[in-house]
C-alpha atoms as a PDB file:
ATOM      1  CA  UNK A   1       0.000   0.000   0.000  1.00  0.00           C
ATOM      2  CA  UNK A   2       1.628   3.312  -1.225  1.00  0.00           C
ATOM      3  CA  UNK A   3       0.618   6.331   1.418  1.00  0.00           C
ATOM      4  CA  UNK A   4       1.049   9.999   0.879  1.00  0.00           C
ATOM      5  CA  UNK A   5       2.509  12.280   3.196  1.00  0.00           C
ATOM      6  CA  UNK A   6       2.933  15.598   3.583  1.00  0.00           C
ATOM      7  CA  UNK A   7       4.919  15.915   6.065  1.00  0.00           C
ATOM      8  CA  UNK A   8       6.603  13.544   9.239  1.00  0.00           C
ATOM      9  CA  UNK A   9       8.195  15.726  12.322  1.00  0.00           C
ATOM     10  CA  UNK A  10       9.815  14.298  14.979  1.00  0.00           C
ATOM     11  CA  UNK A  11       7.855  13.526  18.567  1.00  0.00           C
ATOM     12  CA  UNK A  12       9.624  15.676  20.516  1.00  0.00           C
ATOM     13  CA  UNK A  13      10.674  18.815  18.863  1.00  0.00           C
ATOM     14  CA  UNK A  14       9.810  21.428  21.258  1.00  0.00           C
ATOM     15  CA  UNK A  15      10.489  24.396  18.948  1.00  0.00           C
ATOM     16  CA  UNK A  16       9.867  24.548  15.181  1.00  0.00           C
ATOM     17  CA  UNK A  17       8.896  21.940  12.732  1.00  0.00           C
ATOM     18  CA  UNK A  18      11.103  19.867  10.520  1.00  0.00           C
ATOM     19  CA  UNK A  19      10.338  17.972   7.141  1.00  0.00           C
ATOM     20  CA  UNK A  20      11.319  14.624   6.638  1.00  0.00           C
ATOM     21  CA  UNK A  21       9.615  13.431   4.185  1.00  0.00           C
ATOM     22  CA  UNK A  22       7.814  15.439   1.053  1.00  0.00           C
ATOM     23  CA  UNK A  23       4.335  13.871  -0.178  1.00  0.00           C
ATOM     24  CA  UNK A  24       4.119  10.729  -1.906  1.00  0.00           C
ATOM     25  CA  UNK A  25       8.123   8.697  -1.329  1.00  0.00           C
ATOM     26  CA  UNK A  26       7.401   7.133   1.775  1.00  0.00           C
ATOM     27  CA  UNK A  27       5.779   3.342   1.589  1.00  0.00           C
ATOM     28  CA  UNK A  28       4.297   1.646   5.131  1.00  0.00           C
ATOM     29  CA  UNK A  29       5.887  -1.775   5.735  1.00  0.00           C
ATOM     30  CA  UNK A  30       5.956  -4.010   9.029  1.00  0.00           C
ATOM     31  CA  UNK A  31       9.204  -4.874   9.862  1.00  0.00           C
ATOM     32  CA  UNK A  32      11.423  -5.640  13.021  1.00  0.00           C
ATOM     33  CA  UNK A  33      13.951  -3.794  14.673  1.00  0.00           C
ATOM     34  CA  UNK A  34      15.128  -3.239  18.488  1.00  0.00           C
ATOM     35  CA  UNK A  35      15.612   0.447  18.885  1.00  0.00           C
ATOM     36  CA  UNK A  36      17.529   2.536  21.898  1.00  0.00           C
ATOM     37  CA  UNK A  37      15.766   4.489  24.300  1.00  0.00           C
ATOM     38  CA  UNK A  38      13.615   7.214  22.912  1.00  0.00           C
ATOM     39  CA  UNK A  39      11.800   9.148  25.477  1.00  0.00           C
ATOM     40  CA  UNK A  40      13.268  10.219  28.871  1.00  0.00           C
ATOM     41  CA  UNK A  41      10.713   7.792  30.452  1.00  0.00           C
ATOM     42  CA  UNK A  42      10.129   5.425  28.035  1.00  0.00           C
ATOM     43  CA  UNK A  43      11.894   2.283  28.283  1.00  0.00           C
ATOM     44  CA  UNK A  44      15.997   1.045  27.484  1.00  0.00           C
ATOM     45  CA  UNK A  45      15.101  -0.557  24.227  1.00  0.00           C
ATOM     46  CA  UNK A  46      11.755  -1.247  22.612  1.00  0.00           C
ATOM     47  CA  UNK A  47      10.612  -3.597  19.025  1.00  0.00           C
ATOM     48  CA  UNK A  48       9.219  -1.678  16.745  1.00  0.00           C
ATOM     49  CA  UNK A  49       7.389  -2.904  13.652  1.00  0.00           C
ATOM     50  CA  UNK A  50       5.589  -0.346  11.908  1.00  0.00           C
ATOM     51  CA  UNK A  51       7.770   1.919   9.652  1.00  0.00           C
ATOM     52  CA  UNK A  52       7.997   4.424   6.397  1.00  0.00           C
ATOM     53  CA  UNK A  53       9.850   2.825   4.334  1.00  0.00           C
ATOM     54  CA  UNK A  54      12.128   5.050   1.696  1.00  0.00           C
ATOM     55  CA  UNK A  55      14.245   3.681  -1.263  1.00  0.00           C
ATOM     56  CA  UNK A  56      16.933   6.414  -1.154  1.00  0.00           C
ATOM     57  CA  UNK A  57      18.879   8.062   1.287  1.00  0.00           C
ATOM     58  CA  UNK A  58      18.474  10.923  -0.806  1.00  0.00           C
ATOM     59  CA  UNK A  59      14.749  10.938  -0.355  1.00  0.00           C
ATOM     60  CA  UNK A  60      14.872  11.975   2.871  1.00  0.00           C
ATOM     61  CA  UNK A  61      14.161  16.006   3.072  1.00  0.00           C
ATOM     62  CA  UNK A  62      16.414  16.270   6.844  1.00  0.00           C
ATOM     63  CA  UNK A  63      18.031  12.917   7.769  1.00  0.00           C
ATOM     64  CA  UNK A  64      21.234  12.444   9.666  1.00  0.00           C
ATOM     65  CA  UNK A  65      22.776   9.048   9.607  1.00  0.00           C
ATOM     66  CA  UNK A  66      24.376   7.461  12.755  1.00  0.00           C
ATOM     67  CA  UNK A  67      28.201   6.018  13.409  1.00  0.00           C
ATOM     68  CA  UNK A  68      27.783   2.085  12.058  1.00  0.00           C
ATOM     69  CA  UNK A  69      26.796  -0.729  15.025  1.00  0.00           C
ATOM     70  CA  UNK A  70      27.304  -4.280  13.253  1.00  0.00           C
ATOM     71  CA  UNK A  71      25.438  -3.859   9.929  1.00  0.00           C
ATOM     72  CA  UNK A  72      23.350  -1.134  11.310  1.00  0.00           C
ATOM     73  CA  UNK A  73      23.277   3.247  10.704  1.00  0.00           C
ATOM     74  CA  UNK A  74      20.685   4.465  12.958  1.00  0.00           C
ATOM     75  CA  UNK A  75      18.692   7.623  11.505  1.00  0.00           C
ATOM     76  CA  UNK A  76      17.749  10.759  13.430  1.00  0.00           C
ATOM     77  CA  UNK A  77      16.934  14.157  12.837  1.00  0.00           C
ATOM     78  CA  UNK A  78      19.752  16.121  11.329  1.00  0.00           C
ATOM     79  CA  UNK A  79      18.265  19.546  12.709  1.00  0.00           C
ATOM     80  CA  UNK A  80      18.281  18.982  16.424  1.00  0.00           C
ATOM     81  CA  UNK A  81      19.851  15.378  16.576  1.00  0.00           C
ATOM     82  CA  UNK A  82      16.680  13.661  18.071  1.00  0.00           C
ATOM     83  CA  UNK A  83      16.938  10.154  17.676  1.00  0.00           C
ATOM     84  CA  UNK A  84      16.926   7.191  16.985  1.00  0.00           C
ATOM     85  CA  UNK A  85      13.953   7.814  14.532  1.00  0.00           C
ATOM     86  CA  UNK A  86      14.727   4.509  12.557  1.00  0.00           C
ATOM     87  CA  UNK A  87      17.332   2.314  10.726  1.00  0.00           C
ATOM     88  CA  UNK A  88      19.033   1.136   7.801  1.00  0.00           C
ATOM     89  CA  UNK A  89      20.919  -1.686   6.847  1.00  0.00           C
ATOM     90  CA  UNK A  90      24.427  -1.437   4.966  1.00  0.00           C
ATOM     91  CA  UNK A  91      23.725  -4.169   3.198  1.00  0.00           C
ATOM     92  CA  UNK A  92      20.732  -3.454   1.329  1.00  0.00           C
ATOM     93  CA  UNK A  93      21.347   0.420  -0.166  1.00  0.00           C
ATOM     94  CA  UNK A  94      17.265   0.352  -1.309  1.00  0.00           C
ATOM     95  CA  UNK A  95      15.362   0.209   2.198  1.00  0.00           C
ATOM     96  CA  UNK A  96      15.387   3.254   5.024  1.00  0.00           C
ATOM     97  CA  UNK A  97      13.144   2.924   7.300  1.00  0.00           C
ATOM     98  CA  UNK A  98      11.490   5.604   9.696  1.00  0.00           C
ATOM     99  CA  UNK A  99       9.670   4.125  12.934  1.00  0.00           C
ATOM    100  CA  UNK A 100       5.672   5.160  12.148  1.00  0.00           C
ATOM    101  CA  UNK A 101       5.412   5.856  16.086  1.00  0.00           C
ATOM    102  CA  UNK A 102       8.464   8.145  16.320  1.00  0.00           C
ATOM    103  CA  UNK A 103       6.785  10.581  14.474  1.00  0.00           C
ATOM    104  CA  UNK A 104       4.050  13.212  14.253  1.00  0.00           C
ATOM    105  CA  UNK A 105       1.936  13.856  11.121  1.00  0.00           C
ATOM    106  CA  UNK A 106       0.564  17.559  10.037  1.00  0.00           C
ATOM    107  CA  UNK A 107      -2.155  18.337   8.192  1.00  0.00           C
END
């Protein structure tokens, strides 16, 4: 199922509004993936497995990509460094994937 967006901000931007993602190059898959600590009181590590799924790094309107942990570059947001937001795999340069729940959706 191909979704359009307009826009995806991160959760916890307290000032401002960032664009991730223009309309129409993001694609909802269910996938798996442990991910760090997000909110202050949210728990060490949590499964995700709903996320936007991307085919290019360079789709991505404000991405920043983290240091490499096994196969594994953590994204978060290059603006303010909130994060992680979701993941992508070295191995496969067609799939970057945005955790559905780490974000917030405008109108």
């Amino acid at each position: 199922v191909r979704l359009l967006l307009q826009k995806l901000l991160p959760v916890s931007r307290e000032y401002g509004q960032v664009k991730f993602v223009l309309e129409g190059v993001a694609t909802f898959v269910e996938s798996q993936m442990k991910m760090s600590k997000y909110k202050v009181d949210g728990p060490d590590e949590e499964v995700i497995t709903k996320f936007w799924m991307l085919t290019s790094l360079m789709a991505f309107e404000n991405i920043g990509v983290s240091h490499l942990v096994d196969d594994i570059k953590f994204l978060s947001c290059a603006d303010c460094e909130v994060g992680p937001l979701g993941w992508h795999n070295i191995n496969d340069r067609t799939r970057y994937y945005i955790a559905a729940e780490r974000v917030r959706y405008s109108e």
